[in-house]
C-alpha atoms as a PDB file:
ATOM      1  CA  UNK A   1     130.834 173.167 139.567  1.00  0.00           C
ATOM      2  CA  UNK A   2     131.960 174.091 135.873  1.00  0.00           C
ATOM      3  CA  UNK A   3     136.061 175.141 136.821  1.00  0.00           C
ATOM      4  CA  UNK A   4     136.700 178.437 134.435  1.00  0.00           C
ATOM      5  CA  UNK A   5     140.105 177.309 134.334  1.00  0.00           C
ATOM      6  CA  UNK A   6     141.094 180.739 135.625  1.00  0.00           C
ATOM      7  CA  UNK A   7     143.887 180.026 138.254  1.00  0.00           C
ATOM      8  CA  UNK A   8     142.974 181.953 140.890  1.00  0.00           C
ATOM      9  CA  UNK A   9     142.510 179.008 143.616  1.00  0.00           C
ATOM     10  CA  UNK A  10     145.848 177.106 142.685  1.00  0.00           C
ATOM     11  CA  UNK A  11     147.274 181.009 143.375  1.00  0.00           C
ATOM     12  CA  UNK A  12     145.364 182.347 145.914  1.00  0.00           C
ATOM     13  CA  UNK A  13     143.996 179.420 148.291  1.00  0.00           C
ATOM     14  CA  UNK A  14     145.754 177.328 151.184  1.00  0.00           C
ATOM     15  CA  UNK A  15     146.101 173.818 150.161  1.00  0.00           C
ATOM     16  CA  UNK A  16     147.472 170.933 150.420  1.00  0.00           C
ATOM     17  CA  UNK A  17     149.270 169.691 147.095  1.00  0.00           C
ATOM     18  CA  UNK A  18     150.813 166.704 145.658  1.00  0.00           C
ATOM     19  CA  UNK A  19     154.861 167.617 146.557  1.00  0.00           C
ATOM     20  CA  UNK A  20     156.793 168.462 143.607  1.00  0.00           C
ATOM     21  CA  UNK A  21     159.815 166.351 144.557  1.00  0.00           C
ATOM     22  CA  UNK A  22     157.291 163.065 144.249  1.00  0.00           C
ATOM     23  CA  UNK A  23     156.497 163.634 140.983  1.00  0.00           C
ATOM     24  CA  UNK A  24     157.852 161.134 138.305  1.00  0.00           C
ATOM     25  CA  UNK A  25     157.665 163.486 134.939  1.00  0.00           C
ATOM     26  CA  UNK A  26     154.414 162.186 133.207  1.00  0.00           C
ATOM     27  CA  UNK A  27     154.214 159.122 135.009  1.00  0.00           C
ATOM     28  CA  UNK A  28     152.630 159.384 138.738  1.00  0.00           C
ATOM     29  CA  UNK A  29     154.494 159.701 142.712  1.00  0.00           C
ATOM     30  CA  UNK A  30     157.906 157.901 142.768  1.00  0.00           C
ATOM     31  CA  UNK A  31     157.358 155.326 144.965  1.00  0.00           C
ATOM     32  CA  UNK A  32     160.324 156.060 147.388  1.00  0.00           C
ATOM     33  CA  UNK A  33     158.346 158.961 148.301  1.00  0.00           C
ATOM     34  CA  UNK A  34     156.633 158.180 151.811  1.00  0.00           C
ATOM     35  CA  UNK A  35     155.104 161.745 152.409  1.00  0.00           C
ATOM     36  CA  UNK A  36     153.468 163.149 148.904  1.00  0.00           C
ATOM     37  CA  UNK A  37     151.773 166.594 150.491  1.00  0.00           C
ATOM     38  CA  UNK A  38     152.573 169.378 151.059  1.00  0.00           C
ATOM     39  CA  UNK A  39     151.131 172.638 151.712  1.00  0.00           C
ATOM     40  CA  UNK A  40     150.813 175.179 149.307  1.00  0.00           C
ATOM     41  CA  UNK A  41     150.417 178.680 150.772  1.00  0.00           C
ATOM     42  CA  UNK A  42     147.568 181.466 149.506  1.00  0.00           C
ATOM     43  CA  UNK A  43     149.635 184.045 147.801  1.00  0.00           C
ATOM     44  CA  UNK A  44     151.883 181.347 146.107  1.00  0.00           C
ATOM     45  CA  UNK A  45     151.592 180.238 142.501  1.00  0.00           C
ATOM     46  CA  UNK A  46     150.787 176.300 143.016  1.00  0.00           C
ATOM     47  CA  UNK A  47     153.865 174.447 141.208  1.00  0.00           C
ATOM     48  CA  UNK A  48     151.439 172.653 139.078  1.00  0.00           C
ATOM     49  CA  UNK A  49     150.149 175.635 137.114  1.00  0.00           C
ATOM     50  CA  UNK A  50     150.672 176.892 133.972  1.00  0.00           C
ATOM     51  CA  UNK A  51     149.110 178.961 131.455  1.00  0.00           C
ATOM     52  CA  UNK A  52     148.546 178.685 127.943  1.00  0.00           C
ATOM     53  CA  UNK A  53     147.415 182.659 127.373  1.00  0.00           C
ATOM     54  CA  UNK A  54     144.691 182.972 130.213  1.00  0.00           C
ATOM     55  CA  UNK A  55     143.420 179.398 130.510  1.00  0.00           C
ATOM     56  CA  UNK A  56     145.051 177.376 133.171  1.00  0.00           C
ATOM     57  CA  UNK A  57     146.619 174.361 133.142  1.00  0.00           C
ATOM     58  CA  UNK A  58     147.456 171.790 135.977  1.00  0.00           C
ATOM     59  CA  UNK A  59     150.653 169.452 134.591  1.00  0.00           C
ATOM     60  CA  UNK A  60     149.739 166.393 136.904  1.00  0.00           C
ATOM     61  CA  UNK A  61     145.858 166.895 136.005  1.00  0.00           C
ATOM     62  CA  UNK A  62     145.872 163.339 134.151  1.00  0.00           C
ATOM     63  CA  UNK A  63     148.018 161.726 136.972  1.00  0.00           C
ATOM     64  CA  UNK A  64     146.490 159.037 138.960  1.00  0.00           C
ATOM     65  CA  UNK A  65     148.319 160.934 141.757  1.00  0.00           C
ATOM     66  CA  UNK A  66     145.346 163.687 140.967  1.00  0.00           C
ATOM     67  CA  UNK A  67     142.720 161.878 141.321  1.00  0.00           C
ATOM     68  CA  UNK A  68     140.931 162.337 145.418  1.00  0.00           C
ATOM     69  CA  UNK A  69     143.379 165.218 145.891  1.00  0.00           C
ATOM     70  CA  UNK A  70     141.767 168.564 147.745  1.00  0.00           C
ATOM     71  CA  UNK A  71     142.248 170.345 144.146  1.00  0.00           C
ATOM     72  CA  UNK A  72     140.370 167.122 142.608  1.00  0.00           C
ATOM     73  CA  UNK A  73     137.485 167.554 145.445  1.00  0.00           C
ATOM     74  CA  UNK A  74     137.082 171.539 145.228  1.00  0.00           C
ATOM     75  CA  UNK A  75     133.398 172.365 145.395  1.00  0.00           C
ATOM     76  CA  UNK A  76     131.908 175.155 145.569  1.00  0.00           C
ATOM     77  CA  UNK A  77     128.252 175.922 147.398  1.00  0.00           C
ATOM     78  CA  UNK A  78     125.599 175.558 144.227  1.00  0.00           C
ATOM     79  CA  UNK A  79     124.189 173.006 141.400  1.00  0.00           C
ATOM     80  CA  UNK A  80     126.629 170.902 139.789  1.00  0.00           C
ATOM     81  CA  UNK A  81     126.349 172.649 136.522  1.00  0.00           C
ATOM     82  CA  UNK A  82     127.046 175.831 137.898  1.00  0.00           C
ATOM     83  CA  UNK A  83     129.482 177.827 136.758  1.00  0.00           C
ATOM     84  CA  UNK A  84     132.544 178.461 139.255  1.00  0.00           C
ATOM     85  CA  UNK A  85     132.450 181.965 140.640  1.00  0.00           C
ATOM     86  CA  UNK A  86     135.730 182.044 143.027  1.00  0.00           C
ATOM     87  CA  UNK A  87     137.890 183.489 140.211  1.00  0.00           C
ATOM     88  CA  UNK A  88     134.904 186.638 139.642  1.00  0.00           C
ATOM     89  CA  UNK A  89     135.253 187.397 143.739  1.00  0.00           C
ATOM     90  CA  UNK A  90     139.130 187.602 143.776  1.00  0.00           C
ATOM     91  CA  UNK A  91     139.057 189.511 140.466  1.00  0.00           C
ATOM     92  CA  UNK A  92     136.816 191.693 142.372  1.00  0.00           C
ATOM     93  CA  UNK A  93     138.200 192.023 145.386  1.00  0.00           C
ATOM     94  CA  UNK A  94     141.524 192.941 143.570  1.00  0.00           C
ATOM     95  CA  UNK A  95     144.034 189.895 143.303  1.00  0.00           C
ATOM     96  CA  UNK A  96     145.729 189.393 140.316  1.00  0.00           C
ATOM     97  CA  UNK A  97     146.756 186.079 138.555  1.00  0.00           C
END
């Protein structure tokens, strides 16, 4: 899947994210942090996100703490080159960014 970089899953999706609180500023997880996740609720603008006009960015993208996470293993149903369709259907079904 080819991500559109759109937002709409780190806004509108359950899921489990790397905790805030554990994050060392562009380093990785502080390593007195035991318990790293957290769930992020749909509805709720992940902490991670930001926008640079309408492309979206994810701050701990280049983190090793990234890497396996659920955001890192999103799929969607399709070919590998396919584009992502998720942000089309909530655009369509009304949700906003």
């Amino acid at each position: 899947m080819i991500c559109q970089r759109c937002g709409y899953c780190c806004i509108h999706l359950d899921v489990n994210i790397v905790d805030p609180r554990s994050v060392l500023p562009g380093v990785d997880i502080d390593p007195g942090k035991m318990d790293v996740w957290v769930l992020k609720p749909k509805g709720q603008r992940c902490p991670h996100l930001s926008f640079q006009g309408d492309l979206a960015m994810c701050i701990i993208h280049a983190m090793p703490c990234y890497k396996g996470s659920p955001c890192d293993q999103f799929e969607q149903l399709g070919r590998e080159d396919d584009l992502c369709v998720l942000g089309a259907y909530f655009k369509a079904v009304g949700y906003e960014k």
